[in-house]
N, C-alpha and C. Protein backbone atom coordinates (compact mmCIF):
# COMPACT_ATOMS: atom_id res chain seq x y z
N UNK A 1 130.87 98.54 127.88
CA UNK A 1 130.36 98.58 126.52
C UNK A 1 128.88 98.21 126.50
N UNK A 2 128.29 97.34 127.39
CA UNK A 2 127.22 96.64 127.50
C UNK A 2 126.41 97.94 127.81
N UNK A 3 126.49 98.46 128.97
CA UNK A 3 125.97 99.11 129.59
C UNK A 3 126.00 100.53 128.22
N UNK A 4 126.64 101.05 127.83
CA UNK A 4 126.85 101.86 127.02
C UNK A 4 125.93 101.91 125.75
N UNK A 5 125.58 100.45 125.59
CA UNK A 5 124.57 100.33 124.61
C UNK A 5 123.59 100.34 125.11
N UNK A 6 123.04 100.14 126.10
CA UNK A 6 121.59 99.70 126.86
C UNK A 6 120.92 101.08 126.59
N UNK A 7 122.24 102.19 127.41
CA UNK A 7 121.61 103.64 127.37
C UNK A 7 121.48 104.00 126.10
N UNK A 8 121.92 103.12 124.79
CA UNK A 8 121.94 104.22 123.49
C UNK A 8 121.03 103.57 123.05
N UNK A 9 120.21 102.56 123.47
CA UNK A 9 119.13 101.50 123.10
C UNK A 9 117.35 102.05 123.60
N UNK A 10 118.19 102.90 124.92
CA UNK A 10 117.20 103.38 125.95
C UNK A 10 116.33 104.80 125.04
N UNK A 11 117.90 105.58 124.46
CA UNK A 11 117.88 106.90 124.15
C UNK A 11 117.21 106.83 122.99
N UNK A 12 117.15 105.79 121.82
CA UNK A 12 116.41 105.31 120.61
C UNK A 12 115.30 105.13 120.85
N UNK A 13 114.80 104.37 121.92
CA UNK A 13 113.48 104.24 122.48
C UNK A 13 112.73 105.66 122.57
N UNK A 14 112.95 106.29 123.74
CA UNK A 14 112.78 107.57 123.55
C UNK A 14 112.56 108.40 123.13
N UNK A 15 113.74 108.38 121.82
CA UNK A 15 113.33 109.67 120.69
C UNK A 15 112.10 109.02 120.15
N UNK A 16 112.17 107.37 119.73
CA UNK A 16 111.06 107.06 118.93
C UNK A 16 109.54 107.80 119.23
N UNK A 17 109.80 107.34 120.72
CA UNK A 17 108.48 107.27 121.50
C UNK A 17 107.96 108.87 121.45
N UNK A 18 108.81 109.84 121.56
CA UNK A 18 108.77 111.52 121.42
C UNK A 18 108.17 111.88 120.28
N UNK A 19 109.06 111.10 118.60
CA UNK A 19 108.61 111.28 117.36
C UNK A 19 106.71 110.94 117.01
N UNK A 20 106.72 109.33 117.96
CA UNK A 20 105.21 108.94 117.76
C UNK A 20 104.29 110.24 118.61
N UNK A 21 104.42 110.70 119.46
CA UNK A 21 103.77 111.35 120.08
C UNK A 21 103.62 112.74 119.57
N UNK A 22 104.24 112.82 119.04
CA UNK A 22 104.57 114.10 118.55
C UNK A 22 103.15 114.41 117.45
N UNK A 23 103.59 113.54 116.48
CA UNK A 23 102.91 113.06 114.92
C UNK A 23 101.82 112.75 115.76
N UNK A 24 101.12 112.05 116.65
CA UNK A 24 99.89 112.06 117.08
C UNK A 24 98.85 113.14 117.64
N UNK A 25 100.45 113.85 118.23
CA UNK A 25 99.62 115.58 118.77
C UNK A 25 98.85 116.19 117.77
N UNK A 26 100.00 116.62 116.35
CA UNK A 26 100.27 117.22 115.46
C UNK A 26 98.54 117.03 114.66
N UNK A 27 98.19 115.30 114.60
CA UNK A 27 96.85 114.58 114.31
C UNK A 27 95.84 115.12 114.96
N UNK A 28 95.71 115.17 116.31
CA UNK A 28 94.64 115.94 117.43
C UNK A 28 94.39 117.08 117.06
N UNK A 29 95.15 117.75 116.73
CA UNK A 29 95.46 119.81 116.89
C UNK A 29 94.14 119.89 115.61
N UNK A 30 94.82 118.89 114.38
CA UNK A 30 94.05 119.50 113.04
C UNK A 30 92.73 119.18 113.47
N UNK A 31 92.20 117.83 113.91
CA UNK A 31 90.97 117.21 113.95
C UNK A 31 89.93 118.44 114.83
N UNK A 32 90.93 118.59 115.80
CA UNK A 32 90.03 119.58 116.76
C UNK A 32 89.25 120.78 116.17
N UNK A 33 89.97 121.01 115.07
CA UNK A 33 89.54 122.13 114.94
C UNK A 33 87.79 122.26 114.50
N UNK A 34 87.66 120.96 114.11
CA UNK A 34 86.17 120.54 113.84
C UNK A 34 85.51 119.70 114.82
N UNK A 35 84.65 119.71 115.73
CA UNK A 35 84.03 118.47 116.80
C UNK A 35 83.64 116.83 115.88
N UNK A 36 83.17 117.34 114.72
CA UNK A 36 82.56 116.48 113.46
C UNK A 36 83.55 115.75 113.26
N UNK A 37 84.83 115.93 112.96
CA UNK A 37 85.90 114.92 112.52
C UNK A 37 86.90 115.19 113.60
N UNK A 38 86.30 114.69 114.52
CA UNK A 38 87.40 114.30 115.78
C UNK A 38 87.58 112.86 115.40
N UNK A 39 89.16 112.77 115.44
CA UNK A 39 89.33 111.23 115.71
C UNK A 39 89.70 110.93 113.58
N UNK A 40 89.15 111.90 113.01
CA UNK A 40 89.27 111.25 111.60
C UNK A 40 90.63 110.61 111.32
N UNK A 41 91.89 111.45 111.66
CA UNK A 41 92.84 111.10 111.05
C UNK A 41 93.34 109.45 111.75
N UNK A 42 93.25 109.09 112.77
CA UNK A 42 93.48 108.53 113.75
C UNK A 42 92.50 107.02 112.99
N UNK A 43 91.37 106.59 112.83
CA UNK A 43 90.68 105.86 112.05
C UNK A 43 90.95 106.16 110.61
N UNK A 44 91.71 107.20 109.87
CA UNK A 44 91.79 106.56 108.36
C UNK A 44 93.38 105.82 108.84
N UNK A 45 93.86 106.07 109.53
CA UNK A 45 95.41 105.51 109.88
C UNK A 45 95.11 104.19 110.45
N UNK A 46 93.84 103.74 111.27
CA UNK A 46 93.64 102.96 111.36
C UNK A 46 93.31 101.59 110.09
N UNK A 47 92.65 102.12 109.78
CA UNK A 47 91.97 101.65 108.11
C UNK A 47 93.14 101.12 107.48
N UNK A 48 94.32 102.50 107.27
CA UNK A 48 95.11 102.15 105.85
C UNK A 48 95.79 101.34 106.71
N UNK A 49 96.00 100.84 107.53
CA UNK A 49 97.17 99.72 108.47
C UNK A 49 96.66 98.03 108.35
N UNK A 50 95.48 98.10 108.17
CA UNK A 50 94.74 97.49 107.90
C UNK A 50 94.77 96.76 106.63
N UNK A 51 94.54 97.67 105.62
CA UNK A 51 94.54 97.19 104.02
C UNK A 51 96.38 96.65 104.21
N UNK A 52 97.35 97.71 104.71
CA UNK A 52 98.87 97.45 104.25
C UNK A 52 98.68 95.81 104.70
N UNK A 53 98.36 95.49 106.09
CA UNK A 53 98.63 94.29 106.70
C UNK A 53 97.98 93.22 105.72
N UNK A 54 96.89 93.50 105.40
CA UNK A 54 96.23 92.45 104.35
C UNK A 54 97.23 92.18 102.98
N UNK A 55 98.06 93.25 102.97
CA UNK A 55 98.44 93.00 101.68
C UNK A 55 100.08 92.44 101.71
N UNK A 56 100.44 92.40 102.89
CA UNK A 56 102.05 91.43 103.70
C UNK A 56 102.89 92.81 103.98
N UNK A 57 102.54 93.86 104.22
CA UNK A 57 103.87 94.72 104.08
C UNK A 57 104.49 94.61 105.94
N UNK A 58 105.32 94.79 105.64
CA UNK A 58 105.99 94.67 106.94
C UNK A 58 105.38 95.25 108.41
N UNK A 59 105.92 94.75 109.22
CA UNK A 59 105.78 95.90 110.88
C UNK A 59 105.92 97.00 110.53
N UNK A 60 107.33 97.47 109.95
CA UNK A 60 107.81 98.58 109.85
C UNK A 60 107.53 100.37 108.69
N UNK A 61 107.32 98.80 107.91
CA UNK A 61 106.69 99.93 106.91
C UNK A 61 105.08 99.97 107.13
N UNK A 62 104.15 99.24 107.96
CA UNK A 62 102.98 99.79 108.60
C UNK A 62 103.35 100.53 109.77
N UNK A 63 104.30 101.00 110.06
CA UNK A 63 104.11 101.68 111.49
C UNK A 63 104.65 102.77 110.14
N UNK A 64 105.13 103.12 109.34
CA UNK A 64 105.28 104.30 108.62
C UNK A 64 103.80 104.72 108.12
N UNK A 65 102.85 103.92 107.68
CA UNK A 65 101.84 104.23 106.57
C UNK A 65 101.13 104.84 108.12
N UNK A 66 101.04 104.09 109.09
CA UNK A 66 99.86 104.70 110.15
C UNK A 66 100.53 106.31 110.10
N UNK A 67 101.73 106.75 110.56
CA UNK A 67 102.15 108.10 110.74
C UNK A 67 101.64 109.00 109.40
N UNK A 68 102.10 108.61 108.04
CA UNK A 68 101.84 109.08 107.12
C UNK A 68 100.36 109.43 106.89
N UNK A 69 99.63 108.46 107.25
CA UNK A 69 97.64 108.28 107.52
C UNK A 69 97.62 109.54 109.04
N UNK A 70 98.29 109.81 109.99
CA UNK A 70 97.73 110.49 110.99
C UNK A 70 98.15 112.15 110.24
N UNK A 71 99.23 112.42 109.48
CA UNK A 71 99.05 113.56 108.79
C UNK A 71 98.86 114.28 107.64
N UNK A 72 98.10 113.29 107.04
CA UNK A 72 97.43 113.26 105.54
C UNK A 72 97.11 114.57 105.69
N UNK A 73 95.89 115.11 106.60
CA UNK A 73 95.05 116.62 106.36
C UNK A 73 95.97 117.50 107.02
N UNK A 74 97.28 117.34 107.23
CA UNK A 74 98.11 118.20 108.44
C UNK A 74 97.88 119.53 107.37
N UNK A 75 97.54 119.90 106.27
CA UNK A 75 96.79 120.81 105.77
C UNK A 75 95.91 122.08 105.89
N UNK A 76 95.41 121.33 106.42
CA UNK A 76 93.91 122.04 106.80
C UNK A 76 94.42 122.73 107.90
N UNK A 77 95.17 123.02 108.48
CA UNK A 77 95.73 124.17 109.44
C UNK A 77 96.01 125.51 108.27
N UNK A 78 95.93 125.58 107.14
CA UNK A 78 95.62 126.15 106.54
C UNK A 78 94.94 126.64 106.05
N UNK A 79 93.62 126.40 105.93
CA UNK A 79 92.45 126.79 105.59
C UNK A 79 91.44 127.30 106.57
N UNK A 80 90.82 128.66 105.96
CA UNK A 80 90.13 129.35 106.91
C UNK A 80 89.39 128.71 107.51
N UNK A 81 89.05 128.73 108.86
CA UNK A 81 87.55 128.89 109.24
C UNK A 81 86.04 128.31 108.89
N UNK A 82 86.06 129.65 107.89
CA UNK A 82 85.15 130.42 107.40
C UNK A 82 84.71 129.20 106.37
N UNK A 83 85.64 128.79 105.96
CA UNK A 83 85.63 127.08 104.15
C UNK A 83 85.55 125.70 105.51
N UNK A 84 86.66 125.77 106.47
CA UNK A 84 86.87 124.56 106.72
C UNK A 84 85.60 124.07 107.73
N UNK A 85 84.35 125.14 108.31
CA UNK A 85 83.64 124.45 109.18
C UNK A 85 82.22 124.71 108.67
N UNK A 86 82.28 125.63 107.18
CA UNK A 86 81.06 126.09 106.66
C UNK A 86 79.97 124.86 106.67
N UNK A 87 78.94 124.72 107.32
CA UNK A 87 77.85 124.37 107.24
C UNK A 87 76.49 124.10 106.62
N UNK A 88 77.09 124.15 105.04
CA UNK A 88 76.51 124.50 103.67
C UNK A 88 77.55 123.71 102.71
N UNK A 89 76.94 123.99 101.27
CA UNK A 89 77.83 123.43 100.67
C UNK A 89 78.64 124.77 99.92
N UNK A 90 79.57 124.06 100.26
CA UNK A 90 81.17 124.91 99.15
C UNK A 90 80.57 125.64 97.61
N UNK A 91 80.82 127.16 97.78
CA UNK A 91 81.13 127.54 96.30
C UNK A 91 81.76 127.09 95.78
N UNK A 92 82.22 127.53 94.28
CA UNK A 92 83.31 126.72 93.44
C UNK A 92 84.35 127.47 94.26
N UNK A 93 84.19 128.60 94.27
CA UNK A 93 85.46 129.24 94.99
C UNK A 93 86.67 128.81 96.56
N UNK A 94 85.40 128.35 96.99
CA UNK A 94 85.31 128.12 98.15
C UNK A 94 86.02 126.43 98.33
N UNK A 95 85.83 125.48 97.32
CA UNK A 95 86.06 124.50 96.78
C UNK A 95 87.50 124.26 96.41
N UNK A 96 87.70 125.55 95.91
CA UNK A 96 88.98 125.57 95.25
C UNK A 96 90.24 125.55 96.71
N UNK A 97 89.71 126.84 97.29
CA UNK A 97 90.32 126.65 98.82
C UNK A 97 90.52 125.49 99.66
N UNK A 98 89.39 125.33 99.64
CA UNK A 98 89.83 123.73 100.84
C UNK A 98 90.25 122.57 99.94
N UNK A 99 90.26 122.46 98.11
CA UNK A 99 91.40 121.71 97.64
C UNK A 99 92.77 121.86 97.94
N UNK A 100 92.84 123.39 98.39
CA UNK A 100 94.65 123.98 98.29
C UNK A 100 95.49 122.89 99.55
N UNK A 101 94.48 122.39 100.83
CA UNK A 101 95.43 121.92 101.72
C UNK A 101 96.31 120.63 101.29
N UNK A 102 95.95 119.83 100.15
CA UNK A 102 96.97 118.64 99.74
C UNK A 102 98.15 119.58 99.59
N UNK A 103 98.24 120.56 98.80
CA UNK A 103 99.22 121.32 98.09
C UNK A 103 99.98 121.85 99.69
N UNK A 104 99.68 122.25 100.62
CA UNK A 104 99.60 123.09 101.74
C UNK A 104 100.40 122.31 102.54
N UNK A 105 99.79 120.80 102.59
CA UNK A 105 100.11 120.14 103.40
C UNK A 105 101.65 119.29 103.32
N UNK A 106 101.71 119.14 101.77
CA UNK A 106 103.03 118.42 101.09
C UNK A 106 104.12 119.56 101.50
N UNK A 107 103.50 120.70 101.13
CA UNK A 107 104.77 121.68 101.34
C UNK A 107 105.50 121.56 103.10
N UNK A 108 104.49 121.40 103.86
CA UNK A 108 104.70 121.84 105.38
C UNK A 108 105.50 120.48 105.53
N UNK A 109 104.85 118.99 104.88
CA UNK A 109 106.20 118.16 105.38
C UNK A 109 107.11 117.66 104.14
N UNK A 110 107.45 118.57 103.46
CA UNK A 110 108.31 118.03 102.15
C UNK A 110 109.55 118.21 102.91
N UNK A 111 110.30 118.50 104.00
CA UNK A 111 111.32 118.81 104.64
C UNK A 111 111.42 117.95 106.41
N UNK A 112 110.14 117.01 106.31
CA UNK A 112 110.22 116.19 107.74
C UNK A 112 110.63 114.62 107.45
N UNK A 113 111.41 114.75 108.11
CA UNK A 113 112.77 113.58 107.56
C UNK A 113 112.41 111.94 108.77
N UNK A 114 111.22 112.28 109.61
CA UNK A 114 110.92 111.10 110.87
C UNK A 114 110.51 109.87 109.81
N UNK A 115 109.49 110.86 108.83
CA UNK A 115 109.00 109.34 108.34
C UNK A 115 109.30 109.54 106.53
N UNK A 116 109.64 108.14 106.12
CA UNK A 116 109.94 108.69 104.77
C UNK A 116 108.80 108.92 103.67
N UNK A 117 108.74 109.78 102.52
CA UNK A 117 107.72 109.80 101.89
C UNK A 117 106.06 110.33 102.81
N UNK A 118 106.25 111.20 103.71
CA UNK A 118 105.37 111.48 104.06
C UNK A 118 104.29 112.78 103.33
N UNK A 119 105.49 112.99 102.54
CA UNK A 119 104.60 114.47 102.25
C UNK A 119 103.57 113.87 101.30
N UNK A 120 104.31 112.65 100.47
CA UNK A 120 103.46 111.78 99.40
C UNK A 120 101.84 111.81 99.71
N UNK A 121 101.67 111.19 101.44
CA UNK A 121 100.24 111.11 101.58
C UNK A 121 99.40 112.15 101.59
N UNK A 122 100.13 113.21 102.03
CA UNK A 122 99.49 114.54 102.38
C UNK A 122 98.97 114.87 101.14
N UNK A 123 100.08 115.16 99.85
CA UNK A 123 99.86 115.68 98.48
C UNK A 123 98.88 114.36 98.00
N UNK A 124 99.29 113.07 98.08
CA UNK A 124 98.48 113.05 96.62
C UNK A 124 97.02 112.30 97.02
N UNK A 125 96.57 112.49 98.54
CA UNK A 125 95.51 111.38 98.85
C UNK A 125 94.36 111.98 98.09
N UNK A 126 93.96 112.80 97.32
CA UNK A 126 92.88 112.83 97.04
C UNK A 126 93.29 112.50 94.99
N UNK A 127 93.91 112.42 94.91
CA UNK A 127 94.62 111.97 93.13
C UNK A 127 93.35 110.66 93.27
N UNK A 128 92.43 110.35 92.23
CA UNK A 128 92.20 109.86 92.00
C UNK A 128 92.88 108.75 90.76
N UNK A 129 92.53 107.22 90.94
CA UNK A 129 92.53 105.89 90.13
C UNK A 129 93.00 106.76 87.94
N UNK A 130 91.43 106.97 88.21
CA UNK A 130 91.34 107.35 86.87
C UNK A 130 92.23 108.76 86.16
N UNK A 131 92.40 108.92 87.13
CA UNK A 131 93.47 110.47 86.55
C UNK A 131 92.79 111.90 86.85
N UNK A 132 91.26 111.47 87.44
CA UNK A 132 90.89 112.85 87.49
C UNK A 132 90.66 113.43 89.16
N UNK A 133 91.75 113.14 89.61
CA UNK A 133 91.47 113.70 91.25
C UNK A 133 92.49 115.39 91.04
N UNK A 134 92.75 115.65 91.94
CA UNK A 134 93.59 116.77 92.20
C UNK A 134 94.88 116.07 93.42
N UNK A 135 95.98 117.31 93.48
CA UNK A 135 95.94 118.63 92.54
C UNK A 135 97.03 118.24 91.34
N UNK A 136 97.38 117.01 90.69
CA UNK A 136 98.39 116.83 89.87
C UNK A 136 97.48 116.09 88.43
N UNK A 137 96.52 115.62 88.99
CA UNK A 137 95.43 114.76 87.95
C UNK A 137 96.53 113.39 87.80
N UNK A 138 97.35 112.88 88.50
CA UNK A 138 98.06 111.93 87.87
C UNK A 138 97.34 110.59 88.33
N UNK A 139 97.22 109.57 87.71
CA UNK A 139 96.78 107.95 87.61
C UNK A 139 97.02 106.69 87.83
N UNK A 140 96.59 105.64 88.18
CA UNK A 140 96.75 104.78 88.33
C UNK A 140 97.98 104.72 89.44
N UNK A 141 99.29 103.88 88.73
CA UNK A 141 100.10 103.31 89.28
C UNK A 141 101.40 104.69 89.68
N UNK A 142 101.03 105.58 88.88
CA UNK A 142 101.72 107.02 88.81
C UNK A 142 101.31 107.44 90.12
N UNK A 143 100.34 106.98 90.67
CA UNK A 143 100.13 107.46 92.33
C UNK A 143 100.83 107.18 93.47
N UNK A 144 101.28 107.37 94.30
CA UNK A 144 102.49 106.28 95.57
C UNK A 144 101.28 105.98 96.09
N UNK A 145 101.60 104.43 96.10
CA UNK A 145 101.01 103.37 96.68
C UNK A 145 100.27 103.71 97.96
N UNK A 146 100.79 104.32 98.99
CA UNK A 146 100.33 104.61 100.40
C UNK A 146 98.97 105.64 99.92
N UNK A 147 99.94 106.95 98.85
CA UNK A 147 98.30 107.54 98.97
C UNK A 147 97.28 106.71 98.02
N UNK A 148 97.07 105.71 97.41
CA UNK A 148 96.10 104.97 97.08
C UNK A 148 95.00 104.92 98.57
N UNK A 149 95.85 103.65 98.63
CA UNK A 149 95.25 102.91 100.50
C UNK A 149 94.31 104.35 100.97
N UNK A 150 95.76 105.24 100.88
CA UNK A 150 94.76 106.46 102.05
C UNK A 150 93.22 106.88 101.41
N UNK A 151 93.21 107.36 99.93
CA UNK A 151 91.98 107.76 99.00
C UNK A 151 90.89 106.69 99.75
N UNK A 152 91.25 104.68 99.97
CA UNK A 152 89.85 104.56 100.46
C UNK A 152 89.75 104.91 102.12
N UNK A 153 90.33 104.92 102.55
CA UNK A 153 90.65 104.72 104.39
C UNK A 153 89.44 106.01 104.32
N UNK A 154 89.49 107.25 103.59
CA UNK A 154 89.79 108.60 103.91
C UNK A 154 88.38 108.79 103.29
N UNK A 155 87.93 108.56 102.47
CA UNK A 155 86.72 108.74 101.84
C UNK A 155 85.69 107.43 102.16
N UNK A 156 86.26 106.45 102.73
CA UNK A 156 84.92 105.81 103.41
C UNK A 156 84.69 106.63 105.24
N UNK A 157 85.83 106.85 105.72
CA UNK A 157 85.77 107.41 106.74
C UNK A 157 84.72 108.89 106.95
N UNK A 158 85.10 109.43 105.67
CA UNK A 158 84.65 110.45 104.90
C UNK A 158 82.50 110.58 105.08
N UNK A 159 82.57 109.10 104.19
CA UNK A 159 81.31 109.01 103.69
C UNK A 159 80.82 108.59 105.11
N UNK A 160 81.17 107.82 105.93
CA UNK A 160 80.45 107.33 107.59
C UNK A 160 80.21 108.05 108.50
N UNK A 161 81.25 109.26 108.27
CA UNK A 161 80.78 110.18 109.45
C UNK A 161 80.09 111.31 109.16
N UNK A 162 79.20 111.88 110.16
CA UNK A 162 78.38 113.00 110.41
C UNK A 162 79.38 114.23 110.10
N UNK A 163 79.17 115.54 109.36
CA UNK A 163 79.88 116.57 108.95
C UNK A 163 78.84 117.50 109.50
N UNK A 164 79.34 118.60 109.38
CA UNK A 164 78.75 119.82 109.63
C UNK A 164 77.91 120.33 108.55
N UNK A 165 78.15 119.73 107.60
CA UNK A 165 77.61 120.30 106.41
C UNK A 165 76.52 118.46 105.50
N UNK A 166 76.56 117.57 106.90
CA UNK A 166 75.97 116.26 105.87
C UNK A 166 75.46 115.66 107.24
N UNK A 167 74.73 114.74 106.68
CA UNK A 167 74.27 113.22 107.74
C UNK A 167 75.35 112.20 107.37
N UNK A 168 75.50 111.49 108.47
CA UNK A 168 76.22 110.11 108.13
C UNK A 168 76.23 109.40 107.01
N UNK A 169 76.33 108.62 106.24
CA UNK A 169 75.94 107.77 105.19
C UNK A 169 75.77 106.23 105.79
N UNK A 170 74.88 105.60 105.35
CA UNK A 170 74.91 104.44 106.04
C UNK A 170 75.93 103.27 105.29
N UNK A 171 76.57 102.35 106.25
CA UNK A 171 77.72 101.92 105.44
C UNK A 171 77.68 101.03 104.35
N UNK A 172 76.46 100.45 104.22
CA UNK A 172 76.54 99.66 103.13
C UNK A 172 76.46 100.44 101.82
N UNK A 173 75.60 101.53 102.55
CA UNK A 173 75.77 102.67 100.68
C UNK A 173 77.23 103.11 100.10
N UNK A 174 77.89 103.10 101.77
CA UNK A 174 79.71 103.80 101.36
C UNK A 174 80.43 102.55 100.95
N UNK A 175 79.59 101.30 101.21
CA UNK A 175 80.26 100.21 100.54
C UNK A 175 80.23 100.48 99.16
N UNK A 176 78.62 100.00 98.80
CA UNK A 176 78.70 99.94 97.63
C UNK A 176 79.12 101.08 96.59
N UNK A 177 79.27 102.40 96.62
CA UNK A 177 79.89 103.34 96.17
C UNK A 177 81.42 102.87 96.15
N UNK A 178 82.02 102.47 97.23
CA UNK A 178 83.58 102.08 96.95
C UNK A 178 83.82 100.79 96.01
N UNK A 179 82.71 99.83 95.71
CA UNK A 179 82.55 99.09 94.66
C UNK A 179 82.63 99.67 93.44
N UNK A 180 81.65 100.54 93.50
CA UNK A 180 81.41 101.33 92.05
C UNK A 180 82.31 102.49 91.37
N UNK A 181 83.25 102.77 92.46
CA UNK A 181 84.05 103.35 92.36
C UNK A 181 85.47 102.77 91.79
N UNK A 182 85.74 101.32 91.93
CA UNK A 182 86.68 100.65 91.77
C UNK A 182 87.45 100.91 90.21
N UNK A 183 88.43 101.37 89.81
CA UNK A 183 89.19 101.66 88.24
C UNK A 183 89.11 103.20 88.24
N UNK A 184 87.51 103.53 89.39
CA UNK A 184 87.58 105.07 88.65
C UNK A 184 88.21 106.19 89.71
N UNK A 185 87.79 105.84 91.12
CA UNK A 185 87.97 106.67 91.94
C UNK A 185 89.39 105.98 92.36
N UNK A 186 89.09 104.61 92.54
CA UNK A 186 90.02 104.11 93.89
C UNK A 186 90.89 102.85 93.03
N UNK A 187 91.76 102.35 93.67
CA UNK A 187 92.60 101.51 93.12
C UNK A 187 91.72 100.25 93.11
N UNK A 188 91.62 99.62 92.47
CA UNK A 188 90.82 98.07 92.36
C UNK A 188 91.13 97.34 93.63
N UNK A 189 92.29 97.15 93.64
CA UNK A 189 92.79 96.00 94.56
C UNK A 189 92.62 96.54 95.97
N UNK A 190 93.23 97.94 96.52
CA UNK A 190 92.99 98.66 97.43
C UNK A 190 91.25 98.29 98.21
N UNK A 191 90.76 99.18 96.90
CA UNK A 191 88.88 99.00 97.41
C UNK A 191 88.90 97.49 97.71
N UNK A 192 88.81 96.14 96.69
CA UNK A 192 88.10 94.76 97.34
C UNK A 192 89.01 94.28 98.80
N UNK A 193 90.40 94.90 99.02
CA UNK A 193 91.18 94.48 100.04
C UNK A 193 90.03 94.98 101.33
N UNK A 194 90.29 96.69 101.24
CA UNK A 194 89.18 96.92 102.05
C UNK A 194 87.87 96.65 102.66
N UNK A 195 87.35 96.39 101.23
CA UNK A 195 85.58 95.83 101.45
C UNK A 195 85.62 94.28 102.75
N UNK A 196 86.49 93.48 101.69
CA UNK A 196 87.05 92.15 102.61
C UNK A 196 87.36 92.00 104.35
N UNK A 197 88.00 93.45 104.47
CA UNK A 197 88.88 93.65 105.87
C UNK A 197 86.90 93.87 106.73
N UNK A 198 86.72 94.74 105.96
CA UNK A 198 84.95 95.60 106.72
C UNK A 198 83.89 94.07 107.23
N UNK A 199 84.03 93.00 105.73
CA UNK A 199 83.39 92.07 106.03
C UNK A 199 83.20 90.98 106.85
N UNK A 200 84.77 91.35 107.44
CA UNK A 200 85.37 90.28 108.71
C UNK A 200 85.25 91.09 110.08
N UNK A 201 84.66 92.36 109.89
CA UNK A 201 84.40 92.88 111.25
C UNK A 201 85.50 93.95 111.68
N UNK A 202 86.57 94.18 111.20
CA UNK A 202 87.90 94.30 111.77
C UNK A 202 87.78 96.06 111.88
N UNK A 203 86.47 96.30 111.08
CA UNK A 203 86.61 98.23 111.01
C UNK A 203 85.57 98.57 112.21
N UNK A 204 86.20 99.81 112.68
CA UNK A 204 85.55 100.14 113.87
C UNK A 204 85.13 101.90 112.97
N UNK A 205 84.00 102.09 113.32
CA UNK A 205 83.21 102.92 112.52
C UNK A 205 83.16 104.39 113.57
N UNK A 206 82.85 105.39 112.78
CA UNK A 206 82.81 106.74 113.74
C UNK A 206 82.04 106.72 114.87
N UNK A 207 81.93 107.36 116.19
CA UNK A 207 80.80 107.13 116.70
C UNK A 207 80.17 108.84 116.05
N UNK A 208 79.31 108.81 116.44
CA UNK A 208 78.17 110.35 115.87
C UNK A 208 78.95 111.56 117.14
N UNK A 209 78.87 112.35 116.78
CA UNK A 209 79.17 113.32 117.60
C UNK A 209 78.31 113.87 118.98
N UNK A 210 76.76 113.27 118.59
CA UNK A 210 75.95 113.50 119.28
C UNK A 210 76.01 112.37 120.29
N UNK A 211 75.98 111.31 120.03
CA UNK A 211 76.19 109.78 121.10
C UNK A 211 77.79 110.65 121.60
N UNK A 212 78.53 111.17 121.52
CA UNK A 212 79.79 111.42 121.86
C UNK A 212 79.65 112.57 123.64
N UNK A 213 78.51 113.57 123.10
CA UNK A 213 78.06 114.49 123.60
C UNK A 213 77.33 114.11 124.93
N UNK A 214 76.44 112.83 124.82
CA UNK A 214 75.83 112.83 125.32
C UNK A 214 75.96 111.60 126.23
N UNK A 215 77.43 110.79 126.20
CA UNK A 215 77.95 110.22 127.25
C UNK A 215 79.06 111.02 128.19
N UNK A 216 79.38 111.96 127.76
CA UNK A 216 80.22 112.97 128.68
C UNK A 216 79.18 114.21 129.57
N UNK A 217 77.75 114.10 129.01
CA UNK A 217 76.96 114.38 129.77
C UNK A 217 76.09 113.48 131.08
């Protein structure tokens, strides 16, 4: 009997370890597709694990929010090319497209049963505080909690790194914007949890793509 459990203890291990790896591939594939946001999903998952821990939530339900944070943009495997690496700024049209991957992305895991509530992060991380984000416009507390966290993880990550289409932002400006943002963009408590976590050192920031380039050279 002993032995019988060890192997069904072994075999749990396993699948776990298959499921994490999996959801981390799944993270790599999208990022790649841009050199600029290599690593994004991987640091906003870092981030939102961060705020959860500050705020007491369990081991368990932070080892859910990190998975849920590594396939927030699992999306953007949807979107052309042509929108997702443009080097300019977005038409409205064009705008409208690379909004569609929340919608894109909820659909692809509204049926993946590893982690619960995952499609939540995908769909609603860009729903803004005040009611006016996309694609549902819904508010405040009407938001699931995880995609709060993710809105700052994801848009300071956002604002720090080098894009194809921007310069870095320097972080005290993406600070103070996530200040000023607080009721409207981002959840109150979320943003000062965050700011707090940054002020103790604990965030590890993008490196540039170019310092990236030019140590593998």
């Amino acid at each position: 009997v002993i032995e019988r459990q060890n192997r069904e203890i072994e075999l749990a291990k396993k699948q776990a370890q298959m499921g994490n790896e999996t959801i981390l591939a799944i993270a790599k594939t999208v990022d790649a597709r841009d050199e600029n946001t290599s690593q994004h999903s991987e640091r906003v998952a870092e981030y939102s694990v961060l705020i959860a821990k500050r705020m007491g939530w369990s081991k368990e339900r932070c080892e859910a929010l990190r998975k849920i944070a590594l396939l927030h943009d699992i999306g953007k495997i949807g979107i052309p090319d042509a929108v997702l690496n443009k080097p300019s700024r977005l038409t409205d049209e064009e705008y409208e497209i690379m909004k569609s991957h929340v919608l894109i992305g909820g659909d692809i895991l509204k049926d993946f049963t590893i982690v619960q509530d995952v499609a939540d992060g995908a769909r609603y991380h860009h729903e803004r505080y005040d009611g006016k984000g996309y694609p549902r416009r819904i508010a405040g507390e009407d938001i699931p909690l995880a995609a709060r966290i993710l809105c700052v993880a994801d848009s300071f990550d956002a604002m720090t790194s080098k894009r194809c289409y921007k310069e870095l932002m320097p972080v005290e400006k993406a600070l103070r914007i996530i200040r000023e943002e607080e009721g409207k963009q981002f959840d109150p408590d979320m943003a000062e949890v965050f700011i707090h976590i940054f002020r103790e050192g604990k965030i590890h920031l993008a490196e540039p793509a170019e310092l990236k380039r030019e140590k593998k050279a």
